[in-house]
Protein backbone atom coordinates (compact mmCIF):
# COMPACT_ATOMS: atom_id res chain seq x y z
CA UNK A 1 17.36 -1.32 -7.85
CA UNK A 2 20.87 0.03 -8.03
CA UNK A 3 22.47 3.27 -7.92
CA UNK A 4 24.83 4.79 -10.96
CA UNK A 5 27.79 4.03 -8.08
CA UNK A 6 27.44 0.96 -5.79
CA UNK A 7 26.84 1.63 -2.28
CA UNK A 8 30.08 0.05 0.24
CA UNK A 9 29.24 -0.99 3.70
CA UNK A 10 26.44 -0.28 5.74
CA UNK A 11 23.69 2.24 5.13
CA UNK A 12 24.37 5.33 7.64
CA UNK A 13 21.40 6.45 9.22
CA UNK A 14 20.28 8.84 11.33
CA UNK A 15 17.35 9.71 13.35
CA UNK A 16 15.51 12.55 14.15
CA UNK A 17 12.77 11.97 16.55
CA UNK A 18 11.60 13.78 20.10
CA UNK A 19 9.86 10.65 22.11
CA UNK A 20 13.24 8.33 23.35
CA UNK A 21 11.40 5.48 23.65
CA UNK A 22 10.35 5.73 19.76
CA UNK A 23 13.97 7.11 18.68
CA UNK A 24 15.37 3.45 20.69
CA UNK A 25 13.01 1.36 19.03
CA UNK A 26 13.63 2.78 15.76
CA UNK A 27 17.58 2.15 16.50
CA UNK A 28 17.03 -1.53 17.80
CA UNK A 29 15.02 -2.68 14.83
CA UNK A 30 17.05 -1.15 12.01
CA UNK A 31 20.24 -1.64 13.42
CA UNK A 32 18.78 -5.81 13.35
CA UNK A 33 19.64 -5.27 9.88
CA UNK A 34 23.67 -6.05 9.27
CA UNK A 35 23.51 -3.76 5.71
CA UNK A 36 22.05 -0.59 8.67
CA UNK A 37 24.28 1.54 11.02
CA UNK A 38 22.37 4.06 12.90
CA UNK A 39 25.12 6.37 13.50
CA UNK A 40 23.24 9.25 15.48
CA UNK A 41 19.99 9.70 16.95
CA UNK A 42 18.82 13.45 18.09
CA UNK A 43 15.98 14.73 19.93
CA UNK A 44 15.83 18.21 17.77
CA UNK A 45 16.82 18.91 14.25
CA UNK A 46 19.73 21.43 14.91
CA UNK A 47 21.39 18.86 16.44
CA UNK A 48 21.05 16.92 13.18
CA UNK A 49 21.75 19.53 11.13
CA UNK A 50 24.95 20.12 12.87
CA UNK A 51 25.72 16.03 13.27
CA UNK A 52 25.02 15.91 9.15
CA UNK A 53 27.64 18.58 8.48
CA UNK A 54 30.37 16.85 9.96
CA UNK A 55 29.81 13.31 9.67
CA UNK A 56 29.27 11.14 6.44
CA UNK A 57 25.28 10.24 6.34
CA UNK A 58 23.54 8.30 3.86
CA UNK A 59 19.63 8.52 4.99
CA UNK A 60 18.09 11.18 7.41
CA UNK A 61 15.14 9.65 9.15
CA UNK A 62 13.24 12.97 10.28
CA UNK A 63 9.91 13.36 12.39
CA UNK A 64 7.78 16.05 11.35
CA UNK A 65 6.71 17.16 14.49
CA UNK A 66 9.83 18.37 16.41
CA UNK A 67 10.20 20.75 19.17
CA UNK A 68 12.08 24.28 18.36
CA UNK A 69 12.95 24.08 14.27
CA UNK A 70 10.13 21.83 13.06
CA UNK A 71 10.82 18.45 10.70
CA UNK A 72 9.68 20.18 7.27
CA UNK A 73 11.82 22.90 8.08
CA UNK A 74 15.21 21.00 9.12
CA UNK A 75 14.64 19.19 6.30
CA UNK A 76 14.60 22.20 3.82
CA UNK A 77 17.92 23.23 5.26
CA UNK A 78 19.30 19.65 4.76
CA UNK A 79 18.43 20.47 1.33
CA UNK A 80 19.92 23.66 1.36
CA UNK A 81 23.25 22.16 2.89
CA UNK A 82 23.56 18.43 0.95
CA UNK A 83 21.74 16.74 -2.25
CA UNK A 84 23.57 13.69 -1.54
CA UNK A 85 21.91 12.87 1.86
CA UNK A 86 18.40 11.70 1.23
CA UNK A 87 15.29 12.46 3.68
CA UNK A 88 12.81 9.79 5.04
CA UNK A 89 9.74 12.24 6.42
CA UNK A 90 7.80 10.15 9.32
CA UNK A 91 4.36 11.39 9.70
CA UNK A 92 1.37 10.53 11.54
CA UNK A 93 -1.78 9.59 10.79
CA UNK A 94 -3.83 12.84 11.17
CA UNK A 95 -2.05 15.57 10.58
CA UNK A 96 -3.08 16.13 7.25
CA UNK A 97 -1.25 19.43 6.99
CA UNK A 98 2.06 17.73 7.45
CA UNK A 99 1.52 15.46 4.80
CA UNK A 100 0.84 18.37 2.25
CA UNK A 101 3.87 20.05 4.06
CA UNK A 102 5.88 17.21 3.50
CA UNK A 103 5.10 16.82 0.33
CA UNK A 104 6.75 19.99 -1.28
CA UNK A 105 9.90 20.14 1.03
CA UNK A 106 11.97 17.89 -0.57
CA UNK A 107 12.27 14.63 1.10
CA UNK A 108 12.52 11.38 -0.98
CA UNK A 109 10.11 9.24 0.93
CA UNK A 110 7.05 9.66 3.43
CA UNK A 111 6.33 7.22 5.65
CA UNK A 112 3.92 6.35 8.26
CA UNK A 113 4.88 6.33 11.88
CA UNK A 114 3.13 2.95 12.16
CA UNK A 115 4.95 1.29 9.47
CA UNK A 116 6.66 -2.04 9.86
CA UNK A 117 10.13 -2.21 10.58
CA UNK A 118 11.22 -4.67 8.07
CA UNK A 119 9.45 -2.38 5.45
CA UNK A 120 11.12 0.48 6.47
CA UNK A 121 14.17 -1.40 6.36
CA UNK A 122 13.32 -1.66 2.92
CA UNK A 123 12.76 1.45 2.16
CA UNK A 124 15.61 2.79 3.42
CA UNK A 125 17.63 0.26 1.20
CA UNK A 126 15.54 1.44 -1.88
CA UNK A 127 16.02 5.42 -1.08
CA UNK A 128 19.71 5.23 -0.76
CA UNK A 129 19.68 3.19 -4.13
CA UNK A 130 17.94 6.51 -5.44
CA UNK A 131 14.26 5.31 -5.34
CA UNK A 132 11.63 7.88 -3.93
CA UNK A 133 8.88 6.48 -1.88
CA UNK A 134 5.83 7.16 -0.88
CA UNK A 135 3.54 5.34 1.59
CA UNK A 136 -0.07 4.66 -0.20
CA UNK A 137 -1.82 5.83 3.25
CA UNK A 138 -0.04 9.28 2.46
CA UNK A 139 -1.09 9.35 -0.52
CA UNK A 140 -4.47 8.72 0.30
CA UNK A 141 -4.52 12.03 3.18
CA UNK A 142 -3.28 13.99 0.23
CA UNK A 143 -5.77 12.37 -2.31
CA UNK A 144 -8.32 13.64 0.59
CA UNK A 145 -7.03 16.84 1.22
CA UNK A 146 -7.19 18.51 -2.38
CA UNK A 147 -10.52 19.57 -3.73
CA UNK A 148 -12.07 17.63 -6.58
CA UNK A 149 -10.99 18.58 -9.92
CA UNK A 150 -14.20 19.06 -12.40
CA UNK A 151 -11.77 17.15 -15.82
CA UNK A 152 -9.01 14.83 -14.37
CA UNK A 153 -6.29 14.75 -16.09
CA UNK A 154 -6.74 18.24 -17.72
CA UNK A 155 -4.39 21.25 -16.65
CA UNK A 156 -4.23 24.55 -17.40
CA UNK A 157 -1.04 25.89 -19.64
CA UNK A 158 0.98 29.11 -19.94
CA UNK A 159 -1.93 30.74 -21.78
CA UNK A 160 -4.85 29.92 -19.46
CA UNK A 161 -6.47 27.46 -21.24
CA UNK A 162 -6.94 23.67 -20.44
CA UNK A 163 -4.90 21.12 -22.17
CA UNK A 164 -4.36 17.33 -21.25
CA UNK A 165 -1.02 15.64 -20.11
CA UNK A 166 -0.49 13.15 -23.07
CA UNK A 167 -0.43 9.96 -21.23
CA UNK A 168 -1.52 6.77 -22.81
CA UNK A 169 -4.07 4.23 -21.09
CA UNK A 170 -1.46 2.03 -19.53
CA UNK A 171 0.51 4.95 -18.24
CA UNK A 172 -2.51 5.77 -16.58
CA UNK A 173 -2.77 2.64 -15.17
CA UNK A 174 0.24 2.94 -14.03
CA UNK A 175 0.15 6.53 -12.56
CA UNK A 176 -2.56 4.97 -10.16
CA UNK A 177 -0.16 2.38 -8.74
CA UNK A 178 2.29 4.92 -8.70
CA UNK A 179 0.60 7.68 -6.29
CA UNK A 180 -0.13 4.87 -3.45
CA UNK A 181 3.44 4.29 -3.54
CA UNK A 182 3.91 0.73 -5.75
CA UNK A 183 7.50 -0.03 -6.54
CA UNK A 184 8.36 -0.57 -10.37
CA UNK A 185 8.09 -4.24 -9.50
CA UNK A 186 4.86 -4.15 -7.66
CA UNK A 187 3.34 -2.17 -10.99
CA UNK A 188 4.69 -4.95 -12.94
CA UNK A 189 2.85 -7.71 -10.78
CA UNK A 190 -0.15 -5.80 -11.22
CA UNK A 191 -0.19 -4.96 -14.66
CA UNK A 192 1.19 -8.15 -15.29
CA UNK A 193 4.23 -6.65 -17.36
CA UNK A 194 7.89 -7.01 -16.52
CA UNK A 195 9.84 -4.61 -14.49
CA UNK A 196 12.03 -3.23 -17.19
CA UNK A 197 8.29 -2.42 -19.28
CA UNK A 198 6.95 -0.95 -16.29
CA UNK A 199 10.10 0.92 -15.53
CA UNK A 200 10.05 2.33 -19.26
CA UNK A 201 6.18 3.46 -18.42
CA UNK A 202 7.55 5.52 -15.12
CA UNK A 203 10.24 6.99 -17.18
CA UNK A 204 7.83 8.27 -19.64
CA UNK A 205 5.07 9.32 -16.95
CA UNK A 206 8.13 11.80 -15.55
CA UNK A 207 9.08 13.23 -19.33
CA UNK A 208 5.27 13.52 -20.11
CA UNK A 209 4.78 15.48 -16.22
CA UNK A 210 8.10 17.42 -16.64
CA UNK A 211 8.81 16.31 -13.17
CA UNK A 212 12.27 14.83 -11.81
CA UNK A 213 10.68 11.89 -9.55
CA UNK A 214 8.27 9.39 -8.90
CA UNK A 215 7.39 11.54 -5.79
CA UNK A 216 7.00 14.67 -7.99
CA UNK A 217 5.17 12.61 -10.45
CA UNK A 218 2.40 11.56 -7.52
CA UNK A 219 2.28 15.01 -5.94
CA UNK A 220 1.34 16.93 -9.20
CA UNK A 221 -1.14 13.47 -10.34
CA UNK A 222 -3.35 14.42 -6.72
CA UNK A 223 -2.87 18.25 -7.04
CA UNK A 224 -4.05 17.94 -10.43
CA UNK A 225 -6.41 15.46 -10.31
CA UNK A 226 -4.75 13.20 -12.58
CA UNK A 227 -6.03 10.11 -10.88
């Protein structure tokens, strides 16, 4: 995917993570990639937060569970200071708190601690481009986390009473792909559709939800029980 301006030289990241070991391997295997500078890695967030200020960044890559000012909160305040650098959340598998944390503090992607480098590679490539991501095993702790809703698909409006989001079959269909974190050209694989048509679906699934992005879109689809 592309973004409305295209992206010269390498992607600057940086990372955020307290365990050195984990913060070196992170920097050995992305900085494999030749389109990948990691130009800082910190063992706290105001350290970021004060690298990020001075220094041109493309991607934060933040852990959640920091020491001192905590990952959902630095990354609020990278909000608060920049909308131009975008936030990859790593999270763990059990924390299940973080992941509904995460979810509402603005980052643009939420990734597994245990994912594979090459896919957060990816990722990273896709996020800068302006894609939000989310990892489908995050997903599926948030899927687990909210209660069941009794009518899927039905929410209540201004007035109280229950209407339901006007989405067609297919963008159904394609809501599901959507909340275990699909790309546009993995939905079109699997609905057997091409990318611009499944694209087109997304773009309508975010008018229809009155949300700004795919993350947004999943988020409100497992609060609501939409899927």
């Amino acid at each position: 995917m592309s973004n409305d301006v295209e992206k010269t030289g390498p992607i600057k990241v940086v990372i955020v993570e307290d365990f050195k070991l984990t913060r070196v391997g992170l920097r050995c295997a992305l900085n494999a990639n030749p389109d990948i500078d990691v130009v800082g890695e910190f063992e706290n967030a105001m350290d970021c937060l004060q690298f990020v200020e001075r220094n041109k960044t493309d991607i934060v890559l933040m852990d959640l569970g920091l020491p001192g000012l905590n990952g959902i909160e630095a990354m609020l305040k990278l909000r608060e200071m920049s909308n131009e650098v975008k936030i990859i959340a790593l999270t763990s598998h059990d924390r299940e708190e973080e992941v509904i944390a995460a979810l509402s503090s603005g980052a643009n992607a939420y990734c597994l601690k245990d994912i594979d480098p090459s896919k957060l590679a990816e990722v990273i490539r896709d996020v800068c481009a302006g894609v939000c991501w989310i990892d489908p095993m995050v997903a599926q702790l948030a899927l687990s986390s909210f209660p069941k809703i009794d009518n899927p698909g039905v929410l209540p409006d201004k007035s109280g009473s229950e209407t339901r989001v006007p989405l067609t079959e297919r963008e159904y269909e394609v809501l599901k792909h959507l909340v275990t974190g699909k790309s546009n050209t993995e939905i079109a694989k699997e609905l057997i559709v091409s990318v611009h048509t499944a694209k087109a679906h997304v773009c309508s699934i975010l008018q229809k939800m009155c949300v700004n992005d795919r993350v947004q879109a999943a988020v409100k689809a497992v609060k609501e029980g939409l899927v």
